[in-house]
Structure formats: C-alpha cells, structure tokens
PDB file of N, CA and C in Angstrom:
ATOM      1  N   UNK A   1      31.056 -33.152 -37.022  1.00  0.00           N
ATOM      2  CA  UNK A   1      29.922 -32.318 -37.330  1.00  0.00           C
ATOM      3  C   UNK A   1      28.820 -32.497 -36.293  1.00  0.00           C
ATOM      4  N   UNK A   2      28.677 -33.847 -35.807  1.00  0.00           N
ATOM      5  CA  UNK A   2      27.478 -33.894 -34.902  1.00  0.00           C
ATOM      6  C   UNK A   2      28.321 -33.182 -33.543  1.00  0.00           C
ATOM      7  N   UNK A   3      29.399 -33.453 -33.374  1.00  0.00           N
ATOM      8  CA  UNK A   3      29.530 -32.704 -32.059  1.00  0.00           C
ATOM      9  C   UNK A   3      29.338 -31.549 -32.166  1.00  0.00           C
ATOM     10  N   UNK A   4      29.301 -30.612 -33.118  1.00  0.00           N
ATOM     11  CA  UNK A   4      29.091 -29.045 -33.467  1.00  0.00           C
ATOM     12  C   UNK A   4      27.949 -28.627 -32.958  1.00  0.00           C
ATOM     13  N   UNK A   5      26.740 -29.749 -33.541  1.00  0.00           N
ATOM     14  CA  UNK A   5      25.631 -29.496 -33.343  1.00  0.00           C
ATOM     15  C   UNK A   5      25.229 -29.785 -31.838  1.00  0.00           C
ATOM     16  N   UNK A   6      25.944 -30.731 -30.946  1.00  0.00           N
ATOM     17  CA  UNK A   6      25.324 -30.925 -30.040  1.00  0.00           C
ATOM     18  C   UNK A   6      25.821 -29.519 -28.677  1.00  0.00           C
ATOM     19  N   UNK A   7      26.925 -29.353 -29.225  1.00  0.00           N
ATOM     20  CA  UNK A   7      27.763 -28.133 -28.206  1.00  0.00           C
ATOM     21  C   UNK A   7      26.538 -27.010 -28.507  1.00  0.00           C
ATOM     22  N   UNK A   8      26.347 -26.714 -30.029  1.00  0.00           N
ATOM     23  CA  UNK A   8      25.528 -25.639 -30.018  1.00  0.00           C
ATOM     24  C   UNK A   8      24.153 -25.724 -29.406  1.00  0.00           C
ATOM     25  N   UNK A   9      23.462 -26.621 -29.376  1.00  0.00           N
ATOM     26  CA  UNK A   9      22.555 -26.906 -28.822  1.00  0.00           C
ATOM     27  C   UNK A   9      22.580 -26.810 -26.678  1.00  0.00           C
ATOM     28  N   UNK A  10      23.732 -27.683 -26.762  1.00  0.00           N
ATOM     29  CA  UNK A  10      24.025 -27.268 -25.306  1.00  0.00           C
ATOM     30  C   UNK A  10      24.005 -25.900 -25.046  1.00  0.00           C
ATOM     31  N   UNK A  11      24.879 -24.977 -25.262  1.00  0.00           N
ATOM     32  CA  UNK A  11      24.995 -23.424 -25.676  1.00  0.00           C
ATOM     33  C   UNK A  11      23.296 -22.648 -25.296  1.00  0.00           C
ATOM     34  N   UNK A  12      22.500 -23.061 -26.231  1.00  0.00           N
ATOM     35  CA  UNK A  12      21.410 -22.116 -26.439  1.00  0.00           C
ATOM     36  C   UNK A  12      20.875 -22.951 -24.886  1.00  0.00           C
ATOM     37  N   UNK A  13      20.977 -23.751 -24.471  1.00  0.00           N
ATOM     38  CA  UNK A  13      19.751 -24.307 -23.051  1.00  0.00           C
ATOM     39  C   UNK A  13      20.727 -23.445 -22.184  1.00  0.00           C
ATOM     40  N   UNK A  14      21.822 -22.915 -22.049  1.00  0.00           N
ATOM     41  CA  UNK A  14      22.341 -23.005 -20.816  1.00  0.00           C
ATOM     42  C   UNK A  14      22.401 -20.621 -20.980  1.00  0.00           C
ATOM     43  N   UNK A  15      22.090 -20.861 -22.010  1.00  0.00           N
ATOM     44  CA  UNK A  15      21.588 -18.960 -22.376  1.00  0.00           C
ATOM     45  C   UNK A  15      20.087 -19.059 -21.902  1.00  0.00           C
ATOM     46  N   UNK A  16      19.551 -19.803 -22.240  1.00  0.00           N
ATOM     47  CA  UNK A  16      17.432 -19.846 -21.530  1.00  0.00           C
ATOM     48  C   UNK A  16      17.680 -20.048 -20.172  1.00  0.00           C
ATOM     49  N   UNK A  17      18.206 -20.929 -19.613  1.00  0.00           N
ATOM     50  CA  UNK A  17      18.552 -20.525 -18.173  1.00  0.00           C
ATOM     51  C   UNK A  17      19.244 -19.435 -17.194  1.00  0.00           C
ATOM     52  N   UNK A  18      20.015 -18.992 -17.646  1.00  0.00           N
ATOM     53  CA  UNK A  18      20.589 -17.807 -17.508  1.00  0.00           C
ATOM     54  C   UNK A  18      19.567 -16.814 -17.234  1.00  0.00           C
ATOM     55  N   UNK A  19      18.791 -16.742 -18.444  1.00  0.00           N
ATOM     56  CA  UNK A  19      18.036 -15.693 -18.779  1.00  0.00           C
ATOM     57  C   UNK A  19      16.578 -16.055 -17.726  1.00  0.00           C
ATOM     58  N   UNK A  20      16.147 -17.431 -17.565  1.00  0.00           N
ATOM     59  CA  UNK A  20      15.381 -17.816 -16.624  1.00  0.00           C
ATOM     60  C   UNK A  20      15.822 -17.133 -14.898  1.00  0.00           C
ATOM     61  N   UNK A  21      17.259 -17.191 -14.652  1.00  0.00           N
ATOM     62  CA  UNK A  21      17.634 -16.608 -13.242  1.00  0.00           C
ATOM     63  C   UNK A  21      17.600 -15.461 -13.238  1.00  0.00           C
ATOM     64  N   UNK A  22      18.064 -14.633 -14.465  1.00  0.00           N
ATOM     65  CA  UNK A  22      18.032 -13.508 -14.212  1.00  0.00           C
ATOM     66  C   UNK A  22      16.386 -12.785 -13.908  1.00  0.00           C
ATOM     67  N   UNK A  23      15.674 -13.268 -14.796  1.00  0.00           N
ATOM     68  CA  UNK A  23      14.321 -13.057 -14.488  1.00  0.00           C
ATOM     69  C   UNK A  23      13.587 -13.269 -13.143  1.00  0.00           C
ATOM     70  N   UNK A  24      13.738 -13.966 -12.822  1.00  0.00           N
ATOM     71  CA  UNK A  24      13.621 -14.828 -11.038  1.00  0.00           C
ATOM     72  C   UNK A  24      14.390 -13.283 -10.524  1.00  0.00           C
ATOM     73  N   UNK A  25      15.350 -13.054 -10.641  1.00  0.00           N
ATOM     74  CA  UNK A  25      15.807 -12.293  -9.396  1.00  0.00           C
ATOM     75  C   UNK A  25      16.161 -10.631  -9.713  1.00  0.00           C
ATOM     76  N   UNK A  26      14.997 -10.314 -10.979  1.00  0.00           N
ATOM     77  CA  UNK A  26      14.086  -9.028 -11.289  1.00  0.00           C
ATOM     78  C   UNK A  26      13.251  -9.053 -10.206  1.00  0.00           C
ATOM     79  N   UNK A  27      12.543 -10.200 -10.364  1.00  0.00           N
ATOM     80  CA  UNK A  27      11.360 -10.355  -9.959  1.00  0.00           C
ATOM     81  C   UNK A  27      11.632 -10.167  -8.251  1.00  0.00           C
ATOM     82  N   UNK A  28      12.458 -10.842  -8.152  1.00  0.00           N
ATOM     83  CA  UNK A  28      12.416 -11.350  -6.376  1.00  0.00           C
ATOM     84  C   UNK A  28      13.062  -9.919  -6.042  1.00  0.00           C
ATOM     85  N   UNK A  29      13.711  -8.670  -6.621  1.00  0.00           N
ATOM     86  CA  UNK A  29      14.228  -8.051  -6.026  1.00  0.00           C
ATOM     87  C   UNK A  29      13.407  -6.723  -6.091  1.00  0.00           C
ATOM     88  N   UNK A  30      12.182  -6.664  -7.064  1.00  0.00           N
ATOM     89  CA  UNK A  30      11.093  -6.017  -7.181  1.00  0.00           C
ATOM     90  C   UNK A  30      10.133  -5.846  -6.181  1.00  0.00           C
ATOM     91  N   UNK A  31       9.835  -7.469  -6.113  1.00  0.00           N
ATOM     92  CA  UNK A  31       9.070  -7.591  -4.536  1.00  0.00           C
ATOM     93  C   UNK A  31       9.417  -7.396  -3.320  1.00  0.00           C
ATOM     94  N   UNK A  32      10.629  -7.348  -3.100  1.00  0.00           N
ATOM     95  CA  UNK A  32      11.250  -6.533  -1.400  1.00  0.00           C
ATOM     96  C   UNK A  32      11.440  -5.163  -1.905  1.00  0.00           C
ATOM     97  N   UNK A  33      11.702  -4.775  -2.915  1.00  0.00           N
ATOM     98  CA  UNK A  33      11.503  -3.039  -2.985  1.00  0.00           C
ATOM     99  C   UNK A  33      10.509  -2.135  -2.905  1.00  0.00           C
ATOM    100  N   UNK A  34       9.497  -2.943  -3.608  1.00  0.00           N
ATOM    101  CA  UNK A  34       8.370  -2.357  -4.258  1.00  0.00           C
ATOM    102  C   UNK A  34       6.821  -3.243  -3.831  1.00  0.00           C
ATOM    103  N   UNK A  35       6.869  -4.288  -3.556  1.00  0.00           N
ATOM    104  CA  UNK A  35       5.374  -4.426  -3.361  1.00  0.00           C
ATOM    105  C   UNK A  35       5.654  -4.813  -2.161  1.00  0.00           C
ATOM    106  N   UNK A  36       6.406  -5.343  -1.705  1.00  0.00           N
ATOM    107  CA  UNK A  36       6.420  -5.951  -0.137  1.00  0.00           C
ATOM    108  C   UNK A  36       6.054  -4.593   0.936  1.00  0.00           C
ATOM    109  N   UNK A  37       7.120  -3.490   0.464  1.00  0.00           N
ATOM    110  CA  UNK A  37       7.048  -2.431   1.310  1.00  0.00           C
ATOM    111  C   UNK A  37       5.664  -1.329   1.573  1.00  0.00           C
ATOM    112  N   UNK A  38       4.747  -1.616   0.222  1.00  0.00           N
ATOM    113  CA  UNK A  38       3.435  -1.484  -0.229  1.00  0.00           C
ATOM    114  C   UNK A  38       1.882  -1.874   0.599  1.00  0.00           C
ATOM    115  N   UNK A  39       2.357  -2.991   0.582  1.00  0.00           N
ATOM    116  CA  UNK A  39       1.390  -4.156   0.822  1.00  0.00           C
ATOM    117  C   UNK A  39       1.325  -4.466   2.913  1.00  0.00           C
ATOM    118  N   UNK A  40       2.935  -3.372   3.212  1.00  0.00           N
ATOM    119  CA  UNK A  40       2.895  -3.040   4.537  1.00  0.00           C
ATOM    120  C   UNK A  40       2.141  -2.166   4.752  1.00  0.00           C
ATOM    121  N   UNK A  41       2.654  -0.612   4.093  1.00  0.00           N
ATOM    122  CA  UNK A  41       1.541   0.392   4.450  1.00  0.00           C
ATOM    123  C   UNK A  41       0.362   0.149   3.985  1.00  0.00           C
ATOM    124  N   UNK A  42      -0.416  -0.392   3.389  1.00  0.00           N
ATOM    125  CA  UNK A  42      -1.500  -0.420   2.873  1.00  0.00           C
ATOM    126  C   UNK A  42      -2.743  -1.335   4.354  1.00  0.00           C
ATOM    127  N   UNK A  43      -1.328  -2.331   5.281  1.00  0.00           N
ATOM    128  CA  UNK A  43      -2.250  -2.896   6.424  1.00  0.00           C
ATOM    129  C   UNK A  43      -1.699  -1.558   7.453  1.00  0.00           C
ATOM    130  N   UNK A  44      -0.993  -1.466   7.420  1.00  0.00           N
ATOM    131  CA  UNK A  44      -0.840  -0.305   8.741  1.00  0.00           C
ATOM    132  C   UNK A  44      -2.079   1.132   7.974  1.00  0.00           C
ATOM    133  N   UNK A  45      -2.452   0.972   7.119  1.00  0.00           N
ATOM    134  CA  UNK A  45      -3.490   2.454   6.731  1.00  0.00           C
ATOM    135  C   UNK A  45      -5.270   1.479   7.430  1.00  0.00           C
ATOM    136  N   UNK A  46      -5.283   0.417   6.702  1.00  0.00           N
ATOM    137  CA  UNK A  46      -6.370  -0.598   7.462  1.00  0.00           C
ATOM    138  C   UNK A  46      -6.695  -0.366   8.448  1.00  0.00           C
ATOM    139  N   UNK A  47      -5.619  -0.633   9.437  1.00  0.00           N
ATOM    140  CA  UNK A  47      -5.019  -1.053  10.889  1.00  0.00           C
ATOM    141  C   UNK A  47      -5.831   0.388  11.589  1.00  0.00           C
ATOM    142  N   UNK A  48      -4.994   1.371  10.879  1.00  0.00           N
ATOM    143  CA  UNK A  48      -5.479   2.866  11.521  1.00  0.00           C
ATOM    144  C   UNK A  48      -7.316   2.842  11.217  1.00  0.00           C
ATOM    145  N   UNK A  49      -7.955   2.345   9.843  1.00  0.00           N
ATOM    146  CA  UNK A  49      -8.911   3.261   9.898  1.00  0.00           C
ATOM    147  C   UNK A  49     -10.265   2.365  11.024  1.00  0.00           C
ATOM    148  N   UNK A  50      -9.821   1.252  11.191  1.00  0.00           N
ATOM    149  CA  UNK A  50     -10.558  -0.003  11.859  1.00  0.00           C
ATOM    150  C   UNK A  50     -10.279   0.448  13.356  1.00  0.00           C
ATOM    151  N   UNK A  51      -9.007   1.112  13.638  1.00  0.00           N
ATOM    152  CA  UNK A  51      -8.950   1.520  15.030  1.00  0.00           C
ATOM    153  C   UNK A  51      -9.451   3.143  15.182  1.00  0.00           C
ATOM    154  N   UNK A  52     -10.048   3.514  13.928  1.00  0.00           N
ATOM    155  CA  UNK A  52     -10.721   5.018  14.679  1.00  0.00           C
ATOM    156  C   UNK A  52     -11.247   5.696  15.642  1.00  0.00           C
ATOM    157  N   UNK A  53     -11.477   6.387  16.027  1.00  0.00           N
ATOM    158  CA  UNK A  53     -11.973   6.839  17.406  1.00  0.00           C
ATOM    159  C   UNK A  53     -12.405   8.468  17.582  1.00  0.00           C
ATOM    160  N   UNK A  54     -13.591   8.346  17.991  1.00  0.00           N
ATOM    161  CA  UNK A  54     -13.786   9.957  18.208  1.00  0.00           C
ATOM    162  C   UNK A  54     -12.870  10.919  18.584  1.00  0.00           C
ATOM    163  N   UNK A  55     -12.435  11.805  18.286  1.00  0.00           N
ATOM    164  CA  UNK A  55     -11.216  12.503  18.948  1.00  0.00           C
ATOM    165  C   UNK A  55      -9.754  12.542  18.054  1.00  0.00           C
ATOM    166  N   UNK A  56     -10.320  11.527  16.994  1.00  0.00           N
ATOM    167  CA  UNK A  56      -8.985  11.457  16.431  1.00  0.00           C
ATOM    168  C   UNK A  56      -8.767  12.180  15.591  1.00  0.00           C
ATOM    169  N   UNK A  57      -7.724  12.848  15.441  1.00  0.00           N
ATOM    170  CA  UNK A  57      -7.211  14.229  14.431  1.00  0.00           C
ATOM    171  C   UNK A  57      -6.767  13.244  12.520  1.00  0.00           C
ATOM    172  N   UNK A  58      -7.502  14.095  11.746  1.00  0.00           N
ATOM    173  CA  UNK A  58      -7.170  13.135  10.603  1.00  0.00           C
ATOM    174  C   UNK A  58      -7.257  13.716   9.430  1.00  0.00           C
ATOM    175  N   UNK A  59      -7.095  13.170   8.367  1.00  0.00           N
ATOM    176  CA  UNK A  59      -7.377  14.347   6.866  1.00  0.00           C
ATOM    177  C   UNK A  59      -7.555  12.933   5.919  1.00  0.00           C
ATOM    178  N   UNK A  60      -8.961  13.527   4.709  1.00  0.00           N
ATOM    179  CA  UNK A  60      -9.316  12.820   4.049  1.00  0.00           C
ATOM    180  C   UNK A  60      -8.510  13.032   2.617  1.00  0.00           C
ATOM    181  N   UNK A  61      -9.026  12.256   2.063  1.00  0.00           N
ATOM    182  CA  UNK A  61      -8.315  11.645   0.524  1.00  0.00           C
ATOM    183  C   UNK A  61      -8.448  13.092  -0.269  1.00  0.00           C
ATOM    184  N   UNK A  62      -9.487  14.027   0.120  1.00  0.00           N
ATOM    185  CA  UNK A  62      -9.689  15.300  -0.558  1.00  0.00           C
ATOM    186  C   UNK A  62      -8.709  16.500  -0.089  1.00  0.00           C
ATOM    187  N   UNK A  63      -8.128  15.906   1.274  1.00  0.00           N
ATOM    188  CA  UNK A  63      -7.039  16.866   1.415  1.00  0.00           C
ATOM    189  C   UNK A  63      -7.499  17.892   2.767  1.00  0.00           C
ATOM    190  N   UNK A  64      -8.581  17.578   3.238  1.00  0.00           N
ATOM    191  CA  UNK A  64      -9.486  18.152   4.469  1.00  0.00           C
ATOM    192  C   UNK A  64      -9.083  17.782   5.345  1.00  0.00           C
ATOM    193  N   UNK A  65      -8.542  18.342   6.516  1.00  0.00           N
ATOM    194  CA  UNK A  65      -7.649  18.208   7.956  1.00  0.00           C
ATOM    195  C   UNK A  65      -9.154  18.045   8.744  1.00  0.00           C
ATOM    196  N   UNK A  66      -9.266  17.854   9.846  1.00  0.00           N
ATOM    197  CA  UNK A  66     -10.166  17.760  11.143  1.00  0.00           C
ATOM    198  C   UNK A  66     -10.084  16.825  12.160  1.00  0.00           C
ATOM    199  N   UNK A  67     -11.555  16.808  12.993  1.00  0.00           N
ATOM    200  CA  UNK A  67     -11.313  15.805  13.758  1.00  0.00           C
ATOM    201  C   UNK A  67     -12.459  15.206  14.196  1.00  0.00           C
ATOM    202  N   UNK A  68     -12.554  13.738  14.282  1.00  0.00           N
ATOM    203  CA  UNK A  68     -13.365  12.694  14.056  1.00  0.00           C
ATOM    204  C   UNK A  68     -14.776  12.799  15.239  1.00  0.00           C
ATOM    205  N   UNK A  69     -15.960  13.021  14.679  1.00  0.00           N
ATOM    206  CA  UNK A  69     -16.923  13.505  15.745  1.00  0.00           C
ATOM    207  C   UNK A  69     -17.614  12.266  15.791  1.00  0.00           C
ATOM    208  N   UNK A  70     -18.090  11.780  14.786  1.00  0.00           N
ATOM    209  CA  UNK A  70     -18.742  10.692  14.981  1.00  0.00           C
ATOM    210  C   UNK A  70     -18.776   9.211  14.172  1.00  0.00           C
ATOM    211  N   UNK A  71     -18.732   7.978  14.226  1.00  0.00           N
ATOM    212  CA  UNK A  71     -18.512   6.854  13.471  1.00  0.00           C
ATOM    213  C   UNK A  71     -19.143   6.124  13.355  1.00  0.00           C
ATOM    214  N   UNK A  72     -20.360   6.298  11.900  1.00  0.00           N
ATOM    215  CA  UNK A  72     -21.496   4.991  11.687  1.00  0.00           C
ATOM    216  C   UNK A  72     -20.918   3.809  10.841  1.00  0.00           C
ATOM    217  N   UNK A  73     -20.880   2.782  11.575  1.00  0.00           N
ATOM    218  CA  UNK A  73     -20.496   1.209  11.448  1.00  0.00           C
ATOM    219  C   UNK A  73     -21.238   0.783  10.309  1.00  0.00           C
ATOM    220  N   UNK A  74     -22.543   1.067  10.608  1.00  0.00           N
ATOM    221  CA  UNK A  74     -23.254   0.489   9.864  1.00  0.00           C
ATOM    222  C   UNK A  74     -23.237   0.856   8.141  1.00  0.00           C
ATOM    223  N   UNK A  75     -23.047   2.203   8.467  1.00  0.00           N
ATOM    224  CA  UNK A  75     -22.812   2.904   6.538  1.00  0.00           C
ATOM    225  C   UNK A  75     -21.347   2.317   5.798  1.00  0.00           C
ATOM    226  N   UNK A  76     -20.818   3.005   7.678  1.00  0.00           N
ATOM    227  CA  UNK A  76     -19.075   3.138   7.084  1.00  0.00           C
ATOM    228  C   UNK A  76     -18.385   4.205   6.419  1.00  0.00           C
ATOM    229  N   UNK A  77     -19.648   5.038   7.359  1.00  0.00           N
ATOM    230  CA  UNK A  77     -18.923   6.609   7.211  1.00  0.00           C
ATOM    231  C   UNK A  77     -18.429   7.344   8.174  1.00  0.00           C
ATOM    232  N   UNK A  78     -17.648   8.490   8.384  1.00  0.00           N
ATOM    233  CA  UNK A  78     -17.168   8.996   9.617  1.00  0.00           C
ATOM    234  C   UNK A  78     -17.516  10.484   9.511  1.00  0.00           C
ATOM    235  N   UNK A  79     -17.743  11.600  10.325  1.00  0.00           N
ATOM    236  CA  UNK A  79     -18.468  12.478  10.431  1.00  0.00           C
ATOM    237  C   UNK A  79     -17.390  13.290  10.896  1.00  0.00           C
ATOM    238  N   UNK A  80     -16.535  14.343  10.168  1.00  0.00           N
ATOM    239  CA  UNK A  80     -15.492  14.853  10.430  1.00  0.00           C
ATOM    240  C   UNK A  80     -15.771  16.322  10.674  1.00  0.00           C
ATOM    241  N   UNK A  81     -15.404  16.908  12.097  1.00  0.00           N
ATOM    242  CA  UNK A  81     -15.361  18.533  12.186  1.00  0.00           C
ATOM    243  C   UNK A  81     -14.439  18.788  11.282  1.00  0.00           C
ATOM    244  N   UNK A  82     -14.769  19.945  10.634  1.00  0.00           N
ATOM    245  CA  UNK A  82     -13.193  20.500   9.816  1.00  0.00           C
ATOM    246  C   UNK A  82     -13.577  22.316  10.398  1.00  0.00           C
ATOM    247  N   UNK A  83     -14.330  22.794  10.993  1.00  0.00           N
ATOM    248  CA  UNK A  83     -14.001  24.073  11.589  1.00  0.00           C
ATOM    249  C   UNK A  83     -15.463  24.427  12.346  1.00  0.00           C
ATOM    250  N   UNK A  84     -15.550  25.322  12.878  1.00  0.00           N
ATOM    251  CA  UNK A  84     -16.806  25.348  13.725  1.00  0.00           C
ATOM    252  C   UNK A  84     -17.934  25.210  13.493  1.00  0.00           C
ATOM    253  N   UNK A  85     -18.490  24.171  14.072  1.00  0.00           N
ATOM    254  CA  UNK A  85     -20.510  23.778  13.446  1.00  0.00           C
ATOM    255  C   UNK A  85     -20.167  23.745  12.049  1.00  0.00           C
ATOM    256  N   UNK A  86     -19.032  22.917  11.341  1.00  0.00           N
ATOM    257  CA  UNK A  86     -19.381  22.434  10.382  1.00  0.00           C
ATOM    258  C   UNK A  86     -18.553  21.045   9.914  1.00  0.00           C
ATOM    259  N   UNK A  87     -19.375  20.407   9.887  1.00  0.00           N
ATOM    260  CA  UNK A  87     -19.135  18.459  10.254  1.00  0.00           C
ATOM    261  C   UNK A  87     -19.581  18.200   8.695  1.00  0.00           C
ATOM    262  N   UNK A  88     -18.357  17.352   7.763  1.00  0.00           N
ATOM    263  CA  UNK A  88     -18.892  17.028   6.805  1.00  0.00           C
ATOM    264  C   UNK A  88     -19.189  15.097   7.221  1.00  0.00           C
ATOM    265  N   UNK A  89     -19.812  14.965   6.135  1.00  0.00           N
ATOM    266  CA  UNK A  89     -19.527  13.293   6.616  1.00  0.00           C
ATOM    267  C   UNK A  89     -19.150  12.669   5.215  1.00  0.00           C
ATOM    268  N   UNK A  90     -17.811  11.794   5.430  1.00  0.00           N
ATOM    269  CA  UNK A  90     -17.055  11.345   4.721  1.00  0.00           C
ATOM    270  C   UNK A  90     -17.133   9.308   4.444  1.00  0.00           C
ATOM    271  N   UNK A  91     -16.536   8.857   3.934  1.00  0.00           N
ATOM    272  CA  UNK A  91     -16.298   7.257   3.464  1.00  0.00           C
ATOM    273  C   UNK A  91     -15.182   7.198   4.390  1.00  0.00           C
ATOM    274  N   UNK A  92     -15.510   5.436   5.115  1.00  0.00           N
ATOM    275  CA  UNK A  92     -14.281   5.562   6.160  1.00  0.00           C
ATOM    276  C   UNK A  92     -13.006   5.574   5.542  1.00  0.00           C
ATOM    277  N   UNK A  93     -13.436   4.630   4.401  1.00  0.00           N
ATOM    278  CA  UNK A  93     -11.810   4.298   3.302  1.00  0.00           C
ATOM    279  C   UNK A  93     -11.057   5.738   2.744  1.00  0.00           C
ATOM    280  N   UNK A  94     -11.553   6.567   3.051  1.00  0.00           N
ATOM    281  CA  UNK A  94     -10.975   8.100   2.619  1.00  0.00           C
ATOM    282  C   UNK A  94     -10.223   8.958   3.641  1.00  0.00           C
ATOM    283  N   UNK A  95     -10.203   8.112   4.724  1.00  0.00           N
ATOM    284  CA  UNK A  95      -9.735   9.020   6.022  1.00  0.00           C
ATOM    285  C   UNK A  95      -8.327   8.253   6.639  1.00  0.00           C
ATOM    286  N   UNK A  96      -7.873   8.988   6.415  1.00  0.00           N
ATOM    287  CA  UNK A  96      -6.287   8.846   6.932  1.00  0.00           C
ATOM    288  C   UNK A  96      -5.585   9.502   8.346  1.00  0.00           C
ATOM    289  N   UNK A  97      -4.818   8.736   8.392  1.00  0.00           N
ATOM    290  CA  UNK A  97      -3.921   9.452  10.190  1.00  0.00           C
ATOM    291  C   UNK A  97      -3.141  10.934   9.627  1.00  0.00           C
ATOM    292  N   UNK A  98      -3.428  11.814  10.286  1.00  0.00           N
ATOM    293  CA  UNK A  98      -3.083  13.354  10.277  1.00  0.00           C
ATOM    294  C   UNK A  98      -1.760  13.030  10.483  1.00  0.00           C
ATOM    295  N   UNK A  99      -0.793  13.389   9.065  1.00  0.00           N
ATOM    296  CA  UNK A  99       0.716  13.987   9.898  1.00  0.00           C
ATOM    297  C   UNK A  99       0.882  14.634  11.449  1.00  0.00           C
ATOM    298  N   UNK A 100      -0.084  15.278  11.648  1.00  0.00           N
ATOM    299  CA  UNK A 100       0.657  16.256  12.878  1.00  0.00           C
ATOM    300  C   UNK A 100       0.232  14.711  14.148  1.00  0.00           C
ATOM    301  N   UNK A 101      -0.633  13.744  13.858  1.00  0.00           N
ATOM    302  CA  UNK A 101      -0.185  12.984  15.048  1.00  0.00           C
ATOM    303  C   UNK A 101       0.758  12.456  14.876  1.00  0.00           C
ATOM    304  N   UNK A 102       0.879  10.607  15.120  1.00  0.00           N
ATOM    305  CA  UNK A 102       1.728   9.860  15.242  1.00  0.00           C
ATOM    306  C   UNK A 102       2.268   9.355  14.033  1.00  0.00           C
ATOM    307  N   UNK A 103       3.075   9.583  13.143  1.00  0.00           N
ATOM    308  CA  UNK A 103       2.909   9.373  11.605  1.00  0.00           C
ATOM    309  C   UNK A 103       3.473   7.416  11.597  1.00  0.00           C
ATOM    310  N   UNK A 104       2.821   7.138  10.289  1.00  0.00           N
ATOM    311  CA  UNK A 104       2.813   5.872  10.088  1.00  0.00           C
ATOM    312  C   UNK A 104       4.336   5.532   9.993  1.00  0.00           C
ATOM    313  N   UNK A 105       4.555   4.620   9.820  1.00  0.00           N
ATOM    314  CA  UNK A 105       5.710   3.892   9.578  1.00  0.00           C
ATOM    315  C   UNK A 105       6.544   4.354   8.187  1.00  0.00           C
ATOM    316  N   UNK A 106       7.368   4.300   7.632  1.00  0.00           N
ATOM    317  CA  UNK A 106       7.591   4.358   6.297  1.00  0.00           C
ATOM    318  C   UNK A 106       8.160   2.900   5.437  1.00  0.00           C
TER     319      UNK A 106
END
C-alpha cells in the first residue's frame, strides 16, 4: 500500500514538470516569433526617426505622405510639406519612413 502511494505521488511531480517544460517552451517560442521580431522594428523605426533629415520623403501616423522641411530638436516636432505652401507641423514620434523610399526591414 505504501508503495501505491509513493509511485502515485512520484506520478503527479513528474506531470508538474512536464507541464513546467512545456510552458518554458510556449514561452521561449513566443519570444522569437512575436516579441523578438517586434522589439527589432520598433529600434529600426527609432533608428529612422533620430536619423531624420530635411529632404526626407515620409508619412505620419495620420496617414499624410510629404516631405520633411524643417526639424525643431528642441520641441521634437518636424514640419512636413504635404503639397504646395502648405507645411503642417507634426510630433517626431508620428513620422515614419515613406514606403516609396527605402522600406524598413521586415
């Protein structure tokens, strides 16, 4: 009888572990799918808006194509032509690299 109990007992630790690996390698296979690949574009979008530059062709978070006239540091806003004599000025964090240039990485 005690060996009954001790097999069963063995039994249930070696099902919590199981269930411990399988969890581990949800997890670990979540993070190379899904946040690793994330957490890339998110420095290559950085990367772009820290390297801005007058001239640069771009479209904001609102969906507005143009091109970059002027860049205050100090606000941390960027001053975007979107069609003739008319320059809106935007948040730098809202301005993204234009498909039609060099497109980001995927």
């Amino acid at each position: 009888m005690t060996q009954l109990i001790l097999q069963a007992q063995a039994g249930q630790g070696s099902g919590m572990t199981s269930f411990l690996i399988m969890m581990v390698a949800i997890f670990g296979i979540m993070y190379f799918f899904m946040i690793r690949p994330q957490q890339k574009r998110q420095k290559e979008i950085q990367n772009f808006q820290n390297s801005l530059a007058e001239g640069s062709e771009v479209f904001t978070s609102g969906g507005i194509y143009g091109t970059v006239k002027k860049i205050d540091l100090a606000t941390q806003t960027v001053h975007v032509k979107i069609a003739d004599n008319v320059v809106v000025k935007v948040d730098k964090s809202c301005v993204f690299q234009s498909p039609s240039a060099t497109p980001l990485q995927k």
